[in-house]
Protein backbone atom coordinates (compact mmCIF):
# COMPACT_ATOMS: atom_id res chain seq x y z
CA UNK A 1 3.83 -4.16 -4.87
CA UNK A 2 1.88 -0.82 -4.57
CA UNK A 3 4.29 0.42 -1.54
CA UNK A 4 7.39 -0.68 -4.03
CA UNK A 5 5.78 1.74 -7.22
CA UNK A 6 5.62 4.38 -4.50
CA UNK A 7 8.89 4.25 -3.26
CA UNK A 8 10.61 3.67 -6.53
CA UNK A 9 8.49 6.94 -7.56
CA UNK A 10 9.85 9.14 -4.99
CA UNK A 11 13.49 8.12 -5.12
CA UNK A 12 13.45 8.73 -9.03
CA UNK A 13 11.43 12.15 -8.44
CA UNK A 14 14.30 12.79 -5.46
CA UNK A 15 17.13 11.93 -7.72
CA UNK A 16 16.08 14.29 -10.61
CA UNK A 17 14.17 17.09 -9.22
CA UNK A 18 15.09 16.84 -5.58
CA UNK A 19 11.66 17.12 -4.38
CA UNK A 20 9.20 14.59 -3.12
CA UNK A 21 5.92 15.34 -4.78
CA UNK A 22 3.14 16.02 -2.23
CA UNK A 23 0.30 14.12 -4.08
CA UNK A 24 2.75 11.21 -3.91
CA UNK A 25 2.83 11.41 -0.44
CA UNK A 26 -0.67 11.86 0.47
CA UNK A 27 -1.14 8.66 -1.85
CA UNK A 28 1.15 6.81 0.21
CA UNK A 29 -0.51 7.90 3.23
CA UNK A 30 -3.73 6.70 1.88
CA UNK A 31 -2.63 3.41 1.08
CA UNK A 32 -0.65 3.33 5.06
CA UNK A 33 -4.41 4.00 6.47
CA UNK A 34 -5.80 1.42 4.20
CA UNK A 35 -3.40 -1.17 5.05
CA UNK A 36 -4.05 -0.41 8.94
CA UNK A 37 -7.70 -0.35 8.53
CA UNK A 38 -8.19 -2.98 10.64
CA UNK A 39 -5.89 -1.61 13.39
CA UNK A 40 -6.42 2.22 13.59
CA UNK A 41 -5.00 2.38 17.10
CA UNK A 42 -1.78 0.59 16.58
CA UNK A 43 -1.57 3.23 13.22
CA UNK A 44 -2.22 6.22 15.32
CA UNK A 45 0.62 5.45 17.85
CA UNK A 46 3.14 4.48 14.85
CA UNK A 47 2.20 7.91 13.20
CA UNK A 48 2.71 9.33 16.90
CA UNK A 49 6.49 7.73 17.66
CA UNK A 50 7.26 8.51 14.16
CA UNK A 51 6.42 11.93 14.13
CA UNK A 52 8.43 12.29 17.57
CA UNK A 53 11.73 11.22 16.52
CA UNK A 54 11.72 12.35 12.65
CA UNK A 55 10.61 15.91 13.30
CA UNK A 56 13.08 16.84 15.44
CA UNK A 57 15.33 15.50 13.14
CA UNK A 58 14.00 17.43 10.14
CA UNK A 59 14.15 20.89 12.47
CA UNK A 60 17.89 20.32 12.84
CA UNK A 61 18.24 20.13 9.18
CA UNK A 62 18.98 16.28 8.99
CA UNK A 63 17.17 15.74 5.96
CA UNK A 64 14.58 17.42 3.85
CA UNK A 65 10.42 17.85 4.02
CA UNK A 66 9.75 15.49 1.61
CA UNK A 67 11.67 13.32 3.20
CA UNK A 68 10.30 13.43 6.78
CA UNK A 69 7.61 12.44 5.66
CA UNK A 70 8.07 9.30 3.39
CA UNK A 71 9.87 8.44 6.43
CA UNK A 72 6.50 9.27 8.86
CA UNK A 73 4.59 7.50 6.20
CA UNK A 74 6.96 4.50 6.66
CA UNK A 75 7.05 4.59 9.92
CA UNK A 76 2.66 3.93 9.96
CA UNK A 77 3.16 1.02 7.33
CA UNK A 78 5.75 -0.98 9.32
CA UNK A 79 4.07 -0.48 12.61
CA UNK A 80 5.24 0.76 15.99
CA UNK A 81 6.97 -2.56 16.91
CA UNK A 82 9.54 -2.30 14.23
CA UNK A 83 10.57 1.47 14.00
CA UNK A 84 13.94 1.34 15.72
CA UNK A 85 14.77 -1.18 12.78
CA UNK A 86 13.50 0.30 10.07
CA UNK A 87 14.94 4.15 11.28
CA UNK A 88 18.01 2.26 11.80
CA UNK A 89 18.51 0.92 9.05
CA UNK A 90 17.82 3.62 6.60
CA UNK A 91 20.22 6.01 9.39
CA UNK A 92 22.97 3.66 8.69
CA UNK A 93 22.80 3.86 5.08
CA UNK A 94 22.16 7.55 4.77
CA UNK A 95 25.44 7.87 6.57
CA UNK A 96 27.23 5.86 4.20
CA UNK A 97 25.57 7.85 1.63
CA UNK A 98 26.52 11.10 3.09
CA UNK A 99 30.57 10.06 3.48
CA UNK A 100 30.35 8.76 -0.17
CA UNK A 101 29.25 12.04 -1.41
CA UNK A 102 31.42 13.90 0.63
CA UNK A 103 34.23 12.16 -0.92
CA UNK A 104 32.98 12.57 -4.25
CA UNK A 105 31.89 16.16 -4.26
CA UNK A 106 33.53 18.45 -6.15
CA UNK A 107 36.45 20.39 -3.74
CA UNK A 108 35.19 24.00 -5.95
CA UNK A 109 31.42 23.64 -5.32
CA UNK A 110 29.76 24.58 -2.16
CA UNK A 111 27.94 21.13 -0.92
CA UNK A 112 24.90 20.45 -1.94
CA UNK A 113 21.89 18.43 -0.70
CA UNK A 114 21.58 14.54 -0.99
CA UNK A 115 18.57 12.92 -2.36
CA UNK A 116 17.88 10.79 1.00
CA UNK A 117 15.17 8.80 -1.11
CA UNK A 118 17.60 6.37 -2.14
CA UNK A 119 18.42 5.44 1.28
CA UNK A 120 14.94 5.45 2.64
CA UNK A 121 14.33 3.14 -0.63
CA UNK A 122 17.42 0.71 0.18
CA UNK A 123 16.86 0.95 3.63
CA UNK A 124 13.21 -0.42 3.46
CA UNK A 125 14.27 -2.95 0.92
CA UNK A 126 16.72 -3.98 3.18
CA UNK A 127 14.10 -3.85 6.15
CA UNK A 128 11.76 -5.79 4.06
CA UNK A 129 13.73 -8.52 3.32
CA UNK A 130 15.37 -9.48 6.45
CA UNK A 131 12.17 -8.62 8.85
């Protein structure tokens, strides 16, 4: 329930302001490191394969800061045995997203950034549900 205030938080805050809020990050993070309290070695690796395949992605521009890391932060709640799942599922959906607002743009406006939130959100819902 706590994880589902956070994420509805940042998808709202990513759909009107386009931002992730910092403090609502290091929140989540607090509440990933409480949840692996237990486990600290198993949430040291999943912050360790997370970090290696999201920030390359962020470098090349794939998707925003705040975004990186909600997905990081994921990435430590789910545990390392269930990455490739979870990063493939939200992948999948941001790439519907993506066509669906490239269709939708506006032809005289330069294109502008998606709030990748909302797949993150769907994606873990999705993620959540079926593993």
């Amino acid at each position: 329930m706590v994880l589902a205030i956070f994420l509805v938080t940042a998808t709202l805050n990513d759909l009107y302001n386009r931002t992730i809020p910092n403090l609502l990050l290091i929140g989540m993070f607090l509440y990933s490191i409480y949840l692996n309290h237990n486990s600290f070695p198993a949430f040291f690796i999943s912050l360790l394969i997370s970090s290696l395949i999201i920030l390359p992605l962020y470098k090349l521009n794939f998707f925003a800061g705040g975004d990186a890391k909600l997905l990081i932060i994921l990435g430590t709640i789910v545990g390392y045995s269930n990455l490739h799942y979870l990063f493939s599922i939200i992948f999948i959906i941001g790439g519907f997203q993506g066509l669906i607002c490239k269709v939708f743009q506006n032809k005289n406006k330069t294109p502008g950034n998606i709030p990748y939130a909302l797949s993150i959100f769907i994606g873990y819902i999705i993620f959540f549900y079926y593993f």
